[in-house]
Protein backbone atom coordinates (compact mmCIF):
# COMPACT_ATOMS: atom_id res chain seq x y z
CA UNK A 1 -11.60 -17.50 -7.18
CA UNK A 2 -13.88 -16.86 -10.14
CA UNK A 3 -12.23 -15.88 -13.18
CA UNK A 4 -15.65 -16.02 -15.51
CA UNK A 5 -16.16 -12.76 -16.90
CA UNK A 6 -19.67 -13.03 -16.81
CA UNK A 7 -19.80 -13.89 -13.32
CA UNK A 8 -17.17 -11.59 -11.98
CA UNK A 9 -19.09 -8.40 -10.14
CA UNK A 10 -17.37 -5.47 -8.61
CA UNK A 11 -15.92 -6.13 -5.47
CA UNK A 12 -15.39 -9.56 -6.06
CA UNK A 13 -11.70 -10.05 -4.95
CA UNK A 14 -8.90 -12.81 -5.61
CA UNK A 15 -6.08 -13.89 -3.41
CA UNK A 16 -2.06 -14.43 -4.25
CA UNK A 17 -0.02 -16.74 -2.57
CA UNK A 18 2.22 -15.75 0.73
CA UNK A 19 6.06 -15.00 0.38
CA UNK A 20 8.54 -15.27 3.00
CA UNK A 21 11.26 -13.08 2.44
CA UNK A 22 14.53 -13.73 3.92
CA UNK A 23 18.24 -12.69 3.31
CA UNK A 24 18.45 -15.48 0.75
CA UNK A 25 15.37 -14.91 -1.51
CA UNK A 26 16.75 -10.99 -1.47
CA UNK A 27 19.82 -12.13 -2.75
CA UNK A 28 18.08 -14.61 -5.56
CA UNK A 29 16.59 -10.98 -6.72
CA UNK A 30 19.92 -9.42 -6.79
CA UNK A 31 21.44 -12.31 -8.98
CA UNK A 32 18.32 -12.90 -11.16
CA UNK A 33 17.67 -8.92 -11.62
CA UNK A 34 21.44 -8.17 -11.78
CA UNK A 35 20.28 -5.27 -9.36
CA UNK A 36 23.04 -5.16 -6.65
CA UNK A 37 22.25 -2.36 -4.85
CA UNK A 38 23.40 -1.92 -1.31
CA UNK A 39 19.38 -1.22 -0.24
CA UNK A 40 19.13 -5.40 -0.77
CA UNK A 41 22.60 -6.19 0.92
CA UNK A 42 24.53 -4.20 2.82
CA UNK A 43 23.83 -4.14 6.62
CA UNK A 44 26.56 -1.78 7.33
CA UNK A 45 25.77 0.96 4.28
CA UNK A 46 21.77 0.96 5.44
CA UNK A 47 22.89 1.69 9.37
CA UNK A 48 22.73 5.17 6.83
CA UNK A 49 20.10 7.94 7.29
CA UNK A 50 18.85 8.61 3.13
CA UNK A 51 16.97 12.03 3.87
CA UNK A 52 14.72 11.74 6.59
CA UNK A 53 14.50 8.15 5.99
CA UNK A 54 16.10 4.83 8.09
CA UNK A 55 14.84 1.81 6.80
CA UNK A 56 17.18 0.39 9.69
CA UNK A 57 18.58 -2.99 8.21
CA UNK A 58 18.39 -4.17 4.37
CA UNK A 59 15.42 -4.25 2.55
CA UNK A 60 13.70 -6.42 -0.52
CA UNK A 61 13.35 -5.06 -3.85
CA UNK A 62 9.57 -3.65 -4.41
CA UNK A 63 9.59 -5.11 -8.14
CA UNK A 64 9.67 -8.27 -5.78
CA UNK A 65 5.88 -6.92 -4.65
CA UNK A 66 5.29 -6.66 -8.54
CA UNK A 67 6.28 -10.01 -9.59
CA UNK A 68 3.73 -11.65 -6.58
CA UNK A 69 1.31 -9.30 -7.87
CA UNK A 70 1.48 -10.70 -11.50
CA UNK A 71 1.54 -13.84 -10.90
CA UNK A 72 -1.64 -13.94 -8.38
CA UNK A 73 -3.10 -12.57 -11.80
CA UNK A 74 -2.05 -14.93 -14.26
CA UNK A 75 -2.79 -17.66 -11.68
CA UNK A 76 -6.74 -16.32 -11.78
CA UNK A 77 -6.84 -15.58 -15.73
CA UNK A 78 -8.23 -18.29 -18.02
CA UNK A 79 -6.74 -19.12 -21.15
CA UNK A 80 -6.69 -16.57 -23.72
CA UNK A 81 -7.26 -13.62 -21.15
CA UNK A 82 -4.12 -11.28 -21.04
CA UNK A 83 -2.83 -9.05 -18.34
CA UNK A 84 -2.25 -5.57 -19.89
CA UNK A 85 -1.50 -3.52 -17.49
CA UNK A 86 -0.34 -2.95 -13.75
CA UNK A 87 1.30 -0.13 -11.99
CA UNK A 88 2.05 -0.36 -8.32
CA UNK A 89 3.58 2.25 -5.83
CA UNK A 90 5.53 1.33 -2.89
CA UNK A 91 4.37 2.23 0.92
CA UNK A 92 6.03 0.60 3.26
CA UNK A 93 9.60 -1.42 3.03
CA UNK A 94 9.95 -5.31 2.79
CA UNK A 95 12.62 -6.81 5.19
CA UNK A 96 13.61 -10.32 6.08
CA UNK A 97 11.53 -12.07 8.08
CA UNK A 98 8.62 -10.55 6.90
CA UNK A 99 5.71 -12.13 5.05
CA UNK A 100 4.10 -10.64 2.38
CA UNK A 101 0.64 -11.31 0.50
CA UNK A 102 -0.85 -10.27 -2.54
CA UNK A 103 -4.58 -9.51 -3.26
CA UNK A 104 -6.85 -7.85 -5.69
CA UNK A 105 -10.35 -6.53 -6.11
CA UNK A 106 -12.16 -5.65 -9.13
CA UNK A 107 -12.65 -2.28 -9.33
CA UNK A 108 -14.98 -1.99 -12.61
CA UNK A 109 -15.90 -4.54 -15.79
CA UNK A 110 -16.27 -3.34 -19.14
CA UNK A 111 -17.22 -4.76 -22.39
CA UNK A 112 -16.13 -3.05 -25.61
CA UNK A 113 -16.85 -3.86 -29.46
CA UNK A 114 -13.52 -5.82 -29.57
CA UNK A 115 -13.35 -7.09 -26.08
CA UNK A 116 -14.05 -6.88 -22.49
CA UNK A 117 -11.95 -5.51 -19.33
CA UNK A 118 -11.31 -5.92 -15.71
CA UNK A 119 -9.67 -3.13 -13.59
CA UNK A 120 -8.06 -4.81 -10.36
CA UNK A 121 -7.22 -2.57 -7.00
CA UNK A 122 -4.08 -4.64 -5.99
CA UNK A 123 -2.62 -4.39 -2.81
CA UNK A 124 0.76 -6.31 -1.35
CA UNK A 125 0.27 -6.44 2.78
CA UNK A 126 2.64 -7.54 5.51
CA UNK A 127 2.30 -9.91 8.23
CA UNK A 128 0.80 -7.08 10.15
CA UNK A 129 -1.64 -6.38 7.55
CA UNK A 130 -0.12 -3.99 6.85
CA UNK A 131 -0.16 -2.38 2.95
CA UNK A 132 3.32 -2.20 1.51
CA UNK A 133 2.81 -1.88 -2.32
CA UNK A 134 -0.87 -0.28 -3.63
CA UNK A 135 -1.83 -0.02 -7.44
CA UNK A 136 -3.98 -1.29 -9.94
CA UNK A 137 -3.50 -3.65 -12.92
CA UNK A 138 -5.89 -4.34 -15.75
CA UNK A 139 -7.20 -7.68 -17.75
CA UNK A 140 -8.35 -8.32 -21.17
CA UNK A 141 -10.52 -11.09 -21.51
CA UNK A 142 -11.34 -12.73 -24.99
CA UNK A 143 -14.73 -11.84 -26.01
C-alpha cells in the first residue's frame, strides 16, 4: 500500500485488516461503548419484527464498521498526515460468525496553498463480499 502522496493516483486502493465478529467481540463493544442495546444482545428481544425489518438474531454495532475503517487509514497514513474526515452509512447488518473487511479507494487528490488532500471511497464487505457499511473519509497530508 502506497501512502506517498506523490505517487498515489486515482483508483489506487488500500486494504484493512479482517474482523471476526462473534458474540464476545459484540459484547467487548457494549462494555467499551457503554452502548447496551438489546440490537447487540438480546436473542429473545430481536426474534422482534422493527417495521418491516427482522434482522433474525443479534447484530454488531455499525460504529464497529467505523472503527475498522479508521484504523485501515491510520495504518496507511505516514507521519504527520491526518485523517479529517469519514462518514459511513450502514447497508447490510453484521452478525456473529461473520467476517468483515475494510477497503478504500482514492477517489480524487488535491493540492491546495496550505496542503494537499485525499478523498477515499471506503467500503466494509462481508464474507460474501458482500458491502455492509459504504462512505467516504478524507486525508490531509503535510505539504
Amino acid at each position: 500500500m502506497n501512502n506517498d502522496f506523490d505517487k498515489l493516483s486515482e483508483g489506487d486502493t488500500i486494504d484493512g485488516p479482517s474482523f471476526a465478529v462473534s458474540r464476545e467481540s459484540i459484547r467487548l463493544f457494549c462494555d467499551a461503548s457503554l452502548d447496551y442495546n438489546p440490537l447487540h444482545l438480546d436473542d429473545d428481544y430481536m426474534k422482534g419484527d422493527f417495521g418491516r425489518t427482522n434482522f433474525g438474531g443479534i447484530i454488531m454495532h455499525g460504529m464497529n464498521n467505523f472503527g475498522l475503517i479508521s484504523r485501515m487509514i491510520t495504518d496507511w497514513i505516514p507521519p504527520g498526515a491526518v485523517h479529517r474526515r469519514l462518514e459511513t452509512r450502514w447497508v447490510k447488518p453484521v452478525r456473529p460468525g461473520d467476517t468483515i473487511r475494510p477497503a478504500g479507494t482514492i477517489k480524487t487528490r488535491q493540492t491546495t496553498q496550505k496542503s494537499r488532500w485525499v478523498l477515499l471511497d471506503v467500503v466494509v464487505r462481508n464474507q460474501k463480499d458482500e458491502p455492509v457499511a459504504v462512505g467516504e473519509a478524507m486525508v490531509e497530508f503535510p505539504p
